[in-house]
N, C-alpha and C. Protein backbone atom coordinates (compact mmCIF):
# COMPACT_ATOMS: atom_id res chain seq x y z
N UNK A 1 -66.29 -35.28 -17.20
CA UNK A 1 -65.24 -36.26 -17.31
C UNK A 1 -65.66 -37.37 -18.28
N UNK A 2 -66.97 -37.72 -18.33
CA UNK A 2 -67.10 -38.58 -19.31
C UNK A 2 -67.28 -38.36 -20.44
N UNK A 3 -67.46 -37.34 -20.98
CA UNK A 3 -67.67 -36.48 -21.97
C UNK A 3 -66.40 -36.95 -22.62
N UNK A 4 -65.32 -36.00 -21.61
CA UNK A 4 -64.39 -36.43 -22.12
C UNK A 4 -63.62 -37.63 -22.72
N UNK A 5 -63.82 -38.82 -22.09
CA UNK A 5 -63.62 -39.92 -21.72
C UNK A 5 -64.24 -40.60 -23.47
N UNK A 6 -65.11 -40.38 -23.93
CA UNK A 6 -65.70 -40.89 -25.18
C UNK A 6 -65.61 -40.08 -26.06
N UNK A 7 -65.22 -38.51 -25.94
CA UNK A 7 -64.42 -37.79 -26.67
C UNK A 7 -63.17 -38.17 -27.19
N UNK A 8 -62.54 -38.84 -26.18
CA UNK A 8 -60.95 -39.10 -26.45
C UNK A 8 -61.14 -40.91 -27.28
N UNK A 9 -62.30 -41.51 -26.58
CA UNK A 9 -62.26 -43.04 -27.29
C UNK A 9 -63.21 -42.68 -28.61
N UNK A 10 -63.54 -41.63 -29.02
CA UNK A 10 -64.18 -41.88 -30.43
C UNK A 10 -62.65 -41.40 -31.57
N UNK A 11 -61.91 -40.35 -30.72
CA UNK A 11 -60.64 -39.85 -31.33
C UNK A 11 -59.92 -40.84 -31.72
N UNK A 12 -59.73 -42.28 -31.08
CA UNK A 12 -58.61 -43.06 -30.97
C UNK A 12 -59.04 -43.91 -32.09
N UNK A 13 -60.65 -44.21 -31.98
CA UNK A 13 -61.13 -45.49 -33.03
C UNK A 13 -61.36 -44.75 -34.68
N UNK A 14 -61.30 -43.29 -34.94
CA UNK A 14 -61.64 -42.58 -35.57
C UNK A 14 -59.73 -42.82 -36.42
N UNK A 15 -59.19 -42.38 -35.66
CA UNK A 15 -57.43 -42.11 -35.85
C UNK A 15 -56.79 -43.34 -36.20
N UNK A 16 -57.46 -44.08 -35.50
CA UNK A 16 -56.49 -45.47 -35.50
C UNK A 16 -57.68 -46.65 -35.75
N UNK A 17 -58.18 -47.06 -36.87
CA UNK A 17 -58.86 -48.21 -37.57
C UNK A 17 -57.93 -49.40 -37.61
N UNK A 18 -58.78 -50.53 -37.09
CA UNK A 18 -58.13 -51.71 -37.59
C UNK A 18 -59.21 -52.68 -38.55
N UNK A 19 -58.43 -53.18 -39.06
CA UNK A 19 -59.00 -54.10 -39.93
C UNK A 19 -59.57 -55.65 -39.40
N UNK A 20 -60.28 -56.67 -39.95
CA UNK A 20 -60.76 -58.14 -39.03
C UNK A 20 -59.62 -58.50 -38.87
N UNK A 21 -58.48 -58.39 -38.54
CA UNK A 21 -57.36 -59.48 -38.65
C UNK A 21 -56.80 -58.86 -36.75
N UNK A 22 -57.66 -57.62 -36.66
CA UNK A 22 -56.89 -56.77 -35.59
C UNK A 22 -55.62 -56.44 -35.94
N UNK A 23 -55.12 -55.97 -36.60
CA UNK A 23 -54.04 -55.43 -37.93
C UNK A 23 -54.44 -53.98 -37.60
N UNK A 24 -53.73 -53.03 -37.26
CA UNK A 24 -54.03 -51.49 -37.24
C UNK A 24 -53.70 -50.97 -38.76
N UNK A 25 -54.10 -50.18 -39.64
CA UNK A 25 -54.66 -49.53 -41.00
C UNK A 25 -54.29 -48.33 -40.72
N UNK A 26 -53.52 -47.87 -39.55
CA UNK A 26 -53.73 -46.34 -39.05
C UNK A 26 -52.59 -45.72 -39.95
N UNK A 27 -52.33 -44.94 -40.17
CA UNK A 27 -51.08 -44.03 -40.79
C UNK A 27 -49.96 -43.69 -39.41
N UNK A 28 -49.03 -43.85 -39.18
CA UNK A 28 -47.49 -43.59 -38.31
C UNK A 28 -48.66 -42.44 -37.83
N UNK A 29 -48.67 -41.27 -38.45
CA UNK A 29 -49.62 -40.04 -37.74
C UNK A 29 -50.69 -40.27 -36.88
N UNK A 30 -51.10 -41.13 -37.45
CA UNK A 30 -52.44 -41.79 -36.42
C UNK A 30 -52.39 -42.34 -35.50
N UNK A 31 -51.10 -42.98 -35.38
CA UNK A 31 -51.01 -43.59 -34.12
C UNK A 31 -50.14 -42.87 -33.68
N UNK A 32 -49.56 -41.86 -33.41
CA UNK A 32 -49.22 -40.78 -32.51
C UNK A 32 -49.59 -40.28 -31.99
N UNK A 33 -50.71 -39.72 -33.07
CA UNK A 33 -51.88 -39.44 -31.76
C UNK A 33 -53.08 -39.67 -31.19
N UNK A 34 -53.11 -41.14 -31.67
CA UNK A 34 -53.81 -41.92 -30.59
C UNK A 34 -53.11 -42.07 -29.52
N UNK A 35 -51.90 -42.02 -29.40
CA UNK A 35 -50.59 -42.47 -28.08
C UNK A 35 -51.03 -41.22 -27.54
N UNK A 36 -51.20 -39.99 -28.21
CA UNK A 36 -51.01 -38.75 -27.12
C UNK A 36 -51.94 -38.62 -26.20
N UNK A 37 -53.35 -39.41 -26.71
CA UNK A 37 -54.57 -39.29 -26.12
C UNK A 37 -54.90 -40.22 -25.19
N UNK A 38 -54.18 -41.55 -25.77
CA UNK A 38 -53.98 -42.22 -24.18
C UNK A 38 -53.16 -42.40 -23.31
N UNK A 39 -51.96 -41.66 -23.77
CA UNK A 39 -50.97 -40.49 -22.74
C UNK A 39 -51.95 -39.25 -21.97
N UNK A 40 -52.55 -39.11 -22.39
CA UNK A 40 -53.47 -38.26 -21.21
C UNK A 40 -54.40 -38.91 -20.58
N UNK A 41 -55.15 -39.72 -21.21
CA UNK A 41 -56.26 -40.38 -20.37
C UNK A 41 -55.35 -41.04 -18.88
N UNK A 42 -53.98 -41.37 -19.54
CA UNK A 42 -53.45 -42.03 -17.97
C UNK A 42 -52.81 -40.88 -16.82
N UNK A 43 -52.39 -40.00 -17.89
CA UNK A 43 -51.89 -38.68 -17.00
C UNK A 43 -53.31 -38.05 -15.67
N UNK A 44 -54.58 -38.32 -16.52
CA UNK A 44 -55.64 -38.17 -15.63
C UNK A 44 -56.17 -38.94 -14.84
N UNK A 45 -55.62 -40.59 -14.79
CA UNK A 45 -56.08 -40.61 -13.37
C UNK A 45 -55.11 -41.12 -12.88
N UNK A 46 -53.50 -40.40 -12.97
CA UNK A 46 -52.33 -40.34 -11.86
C UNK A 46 -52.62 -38.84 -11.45
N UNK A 47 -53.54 -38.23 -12.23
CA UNK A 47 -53.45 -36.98 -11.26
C UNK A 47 -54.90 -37.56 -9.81
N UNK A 48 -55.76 -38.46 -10.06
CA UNK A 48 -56.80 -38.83 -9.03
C UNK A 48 -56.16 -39.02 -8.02
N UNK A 49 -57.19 -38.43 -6.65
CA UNK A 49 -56.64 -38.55 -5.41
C UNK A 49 -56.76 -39.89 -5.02
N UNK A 50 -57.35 -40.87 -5.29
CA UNK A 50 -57.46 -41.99 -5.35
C UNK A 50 -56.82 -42.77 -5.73
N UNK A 51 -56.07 -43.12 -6.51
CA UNK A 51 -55.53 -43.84 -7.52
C UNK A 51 -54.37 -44.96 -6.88
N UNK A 52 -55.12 -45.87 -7.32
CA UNK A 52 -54.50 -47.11 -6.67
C UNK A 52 -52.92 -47.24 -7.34
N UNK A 53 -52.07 -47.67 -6.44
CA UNK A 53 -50.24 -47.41 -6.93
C UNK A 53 -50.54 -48.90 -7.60
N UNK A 54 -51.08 -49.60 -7.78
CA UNK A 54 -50.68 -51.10 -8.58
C UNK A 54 -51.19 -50.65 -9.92
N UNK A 55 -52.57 -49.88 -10.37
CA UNK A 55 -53.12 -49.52 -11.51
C UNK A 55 -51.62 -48.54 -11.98
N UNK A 56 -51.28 -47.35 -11.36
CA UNK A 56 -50.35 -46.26 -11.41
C UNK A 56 -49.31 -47.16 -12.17
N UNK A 57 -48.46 -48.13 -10.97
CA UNK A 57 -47.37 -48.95 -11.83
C UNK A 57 -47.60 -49.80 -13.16
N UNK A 58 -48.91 -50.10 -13.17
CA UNK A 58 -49.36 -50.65 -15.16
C UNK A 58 -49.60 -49.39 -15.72
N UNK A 59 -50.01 -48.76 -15.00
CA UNK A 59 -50.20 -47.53 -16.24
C UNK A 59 -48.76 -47.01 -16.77
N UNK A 60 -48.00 -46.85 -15.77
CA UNK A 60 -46.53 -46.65 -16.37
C UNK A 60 -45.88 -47.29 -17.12
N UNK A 61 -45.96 -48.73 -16.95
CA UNK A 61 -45.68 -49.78 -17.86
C UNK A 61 -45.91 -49.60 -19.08
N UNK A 62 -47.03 -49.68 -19.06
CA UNK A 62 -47.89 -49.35 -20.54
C UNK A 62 -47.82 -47.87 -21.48
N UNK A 63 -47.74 -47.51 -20.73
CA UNK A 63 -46.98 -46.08 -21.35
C UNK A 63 -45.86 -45.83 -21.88
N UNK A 64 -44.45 -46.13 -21.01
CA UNK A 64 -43.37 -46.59 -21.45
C UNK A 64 -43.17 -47.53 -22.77
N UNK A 65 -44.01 -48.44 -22.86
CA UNK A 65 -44.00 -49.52 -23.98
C UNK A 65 -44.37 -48.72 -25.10
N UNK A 66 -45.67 -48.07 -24.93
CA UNK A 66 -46.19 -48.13 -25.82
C UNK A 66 -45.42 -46.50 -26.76
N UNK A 67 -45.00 -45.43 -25.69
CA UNK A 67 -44.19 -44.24 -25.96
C UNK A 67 -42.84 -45.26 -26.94
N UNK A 68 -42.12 -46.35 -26.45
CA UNK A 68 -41.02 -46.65 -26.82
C UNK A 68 -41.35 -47.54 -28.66
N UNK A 69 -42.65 -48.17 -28.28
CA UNK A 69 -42.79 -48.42 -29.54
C UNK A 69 -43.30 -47.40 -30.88
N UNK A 70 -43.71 -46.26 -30.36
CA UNK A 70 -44.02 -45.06 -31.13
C UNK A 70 -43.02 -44.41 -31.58
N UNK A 71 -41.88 -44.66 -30.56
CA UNK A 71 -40.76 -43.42 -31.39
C UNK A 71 -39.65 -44.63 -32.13
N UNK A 72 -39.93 -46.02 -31.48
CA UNK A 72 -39.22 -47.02 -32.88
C UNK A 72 -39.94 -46.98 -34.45
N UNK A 73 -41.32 -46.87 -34.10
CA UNK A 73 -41.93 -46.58 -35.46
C UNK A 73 -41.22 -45.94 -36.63
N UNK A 74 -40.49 -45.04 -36.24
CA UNK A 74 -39.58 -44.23 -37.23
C UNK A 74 -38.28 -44.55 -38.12
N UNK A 75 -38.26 -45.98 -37.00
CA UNK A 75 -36.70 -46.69 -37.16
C UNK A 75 -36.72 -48.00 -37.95
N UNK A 76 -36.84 -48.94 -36.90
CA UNK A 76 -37.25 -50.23 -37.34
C UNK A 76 -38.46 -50.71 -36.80
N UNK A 77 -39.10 -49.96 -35.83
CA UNK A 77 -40.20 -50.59 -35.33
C UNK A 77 -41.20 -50.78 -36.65
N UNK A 78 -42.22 -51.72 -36.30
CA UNK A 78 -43.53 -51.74 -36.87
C UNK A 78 -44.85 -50.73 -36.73
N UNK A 79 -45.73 -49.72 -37.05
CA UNK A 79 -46.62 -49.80 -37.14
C UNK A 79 -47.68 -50.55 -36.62
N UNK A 80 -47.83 -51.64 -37.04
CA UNK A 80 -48.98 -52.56 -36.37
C UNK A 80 -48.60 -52.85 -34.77
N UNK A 81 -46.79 -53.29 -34.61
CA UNK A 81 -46.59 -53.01 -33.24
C UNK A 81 -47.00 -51.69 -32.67
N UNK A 82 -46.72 -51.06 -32.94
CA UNK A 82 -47.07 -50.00 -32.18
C UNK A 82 -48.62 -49.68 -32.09
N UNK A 83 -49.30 -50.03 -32.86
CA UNK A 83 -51.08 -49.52 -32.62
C UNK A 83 -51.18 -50.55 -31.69
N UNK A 84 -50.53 -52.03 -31.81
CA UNK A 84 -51.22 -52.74 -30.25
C UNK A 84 -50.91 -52.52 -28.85
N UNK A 85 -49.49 -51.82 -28.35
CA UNK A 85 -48.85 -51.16 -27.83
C UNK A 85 -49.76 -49.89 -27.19
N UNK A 86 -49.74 -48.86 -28.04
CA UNK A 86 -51.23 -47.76 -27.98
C UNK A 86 -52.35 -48.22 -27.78
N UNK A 87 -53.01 -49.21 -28.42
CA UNK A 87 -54.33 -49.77 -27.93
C UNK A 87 -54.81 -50.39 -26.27
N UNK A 88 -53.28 -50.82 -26.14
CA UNK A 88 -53.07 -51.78 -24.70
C UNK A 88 -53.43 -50.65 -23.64
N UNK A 89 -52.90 -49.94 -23.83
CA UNK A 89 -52.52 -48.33 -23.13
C UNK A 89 -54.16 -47.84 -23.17
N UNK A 90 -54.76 -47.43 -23.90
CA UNK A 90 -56.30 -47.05 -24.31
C UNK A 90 -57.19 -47.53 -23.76
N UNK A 91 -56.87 -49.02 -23.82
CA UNK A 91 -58.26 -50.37 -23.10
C UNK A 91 -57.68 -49.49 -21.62
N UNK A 92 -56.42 -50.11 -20.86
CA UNK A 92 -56.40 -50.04 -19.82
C UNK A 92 -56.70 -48.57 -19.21
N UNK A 93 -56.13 -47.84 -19.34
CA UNK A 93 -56.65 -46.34 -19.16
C UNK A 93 -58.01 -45.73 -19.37
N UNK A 94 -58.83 -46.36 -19.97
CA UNK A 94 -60.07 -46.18 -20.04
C UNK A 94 -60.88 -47.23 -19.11
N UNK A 95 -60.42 -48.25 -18.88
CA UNK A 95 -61.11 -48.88 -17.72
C UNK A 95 -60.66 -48.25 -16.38
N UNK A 96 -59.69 -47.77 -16.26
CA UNK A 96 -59.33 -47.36 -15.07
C UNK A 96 -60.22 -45.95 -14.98
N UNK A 97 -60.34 -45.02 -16.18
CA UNK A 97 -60.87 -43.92 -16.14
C UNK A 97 -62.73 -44.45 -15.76
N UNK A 98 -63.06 -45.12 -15.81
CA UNK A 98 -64.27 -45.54 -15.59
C UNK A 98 -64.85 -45.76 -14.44
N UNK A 99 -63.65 -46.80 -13.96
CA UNK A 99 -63.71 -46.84 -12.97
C UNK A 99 -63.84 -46.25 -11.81
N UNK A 100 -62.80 -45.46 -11.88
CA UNK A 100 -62.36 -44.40 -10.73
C UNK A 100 -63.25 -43.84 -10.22
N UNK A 101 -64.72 -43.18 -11.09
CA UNK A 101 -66.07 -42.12 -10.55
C UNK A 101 -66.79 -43.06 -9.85
């Protein structure tokens, strides 16, 4: 699991670069699928038998946001919105994934 876990956070910082300004540099592609990867990191610990329903309800939150700012990307959304959106999603899902063992 942790393997995984720094598998998926070297994918995200690899895919999705930001610059000193915290400004994401990523390409629309890049941050898709950084979203997909921390669309799973949260899918894995709503599948934990454990899993606290207050973490569950931010994780949904954050997912929702950050899914809704990914598919505005195409429209009028921003880019940079959306990598902080995805990033929000990443921090939290990876602390929770940490947590959890």
């Amino acid at each position: 699991m942790r393997l995984l876990l720094v598998a998926s956070l070297c994918c995200v910082a690899a895919s999705c670069s930001f610059s000193e300004d915290g400004v994401s540099s990523g390409s629309p592609s890049a941050i898709r699928d950084a979203y997909l990867i921390a669309h799973g990191m949260a899918e894995g610990y709503r599948d934990q038998v454990h899993a606290d329903p207050q973490v569950l309800a931010e994780l949904a939150r954050l997912d929702a946001e950050a899914a809704a700012a990914v598919h505005d990307m195409d429209g009028n959304g921003s880019p940079d919105q959306s990598a902080r959106a995805v990033a929000a999603l990443t921090d939290y899902a990876a602390r929770q994934t940490t947590v959890a063992r």
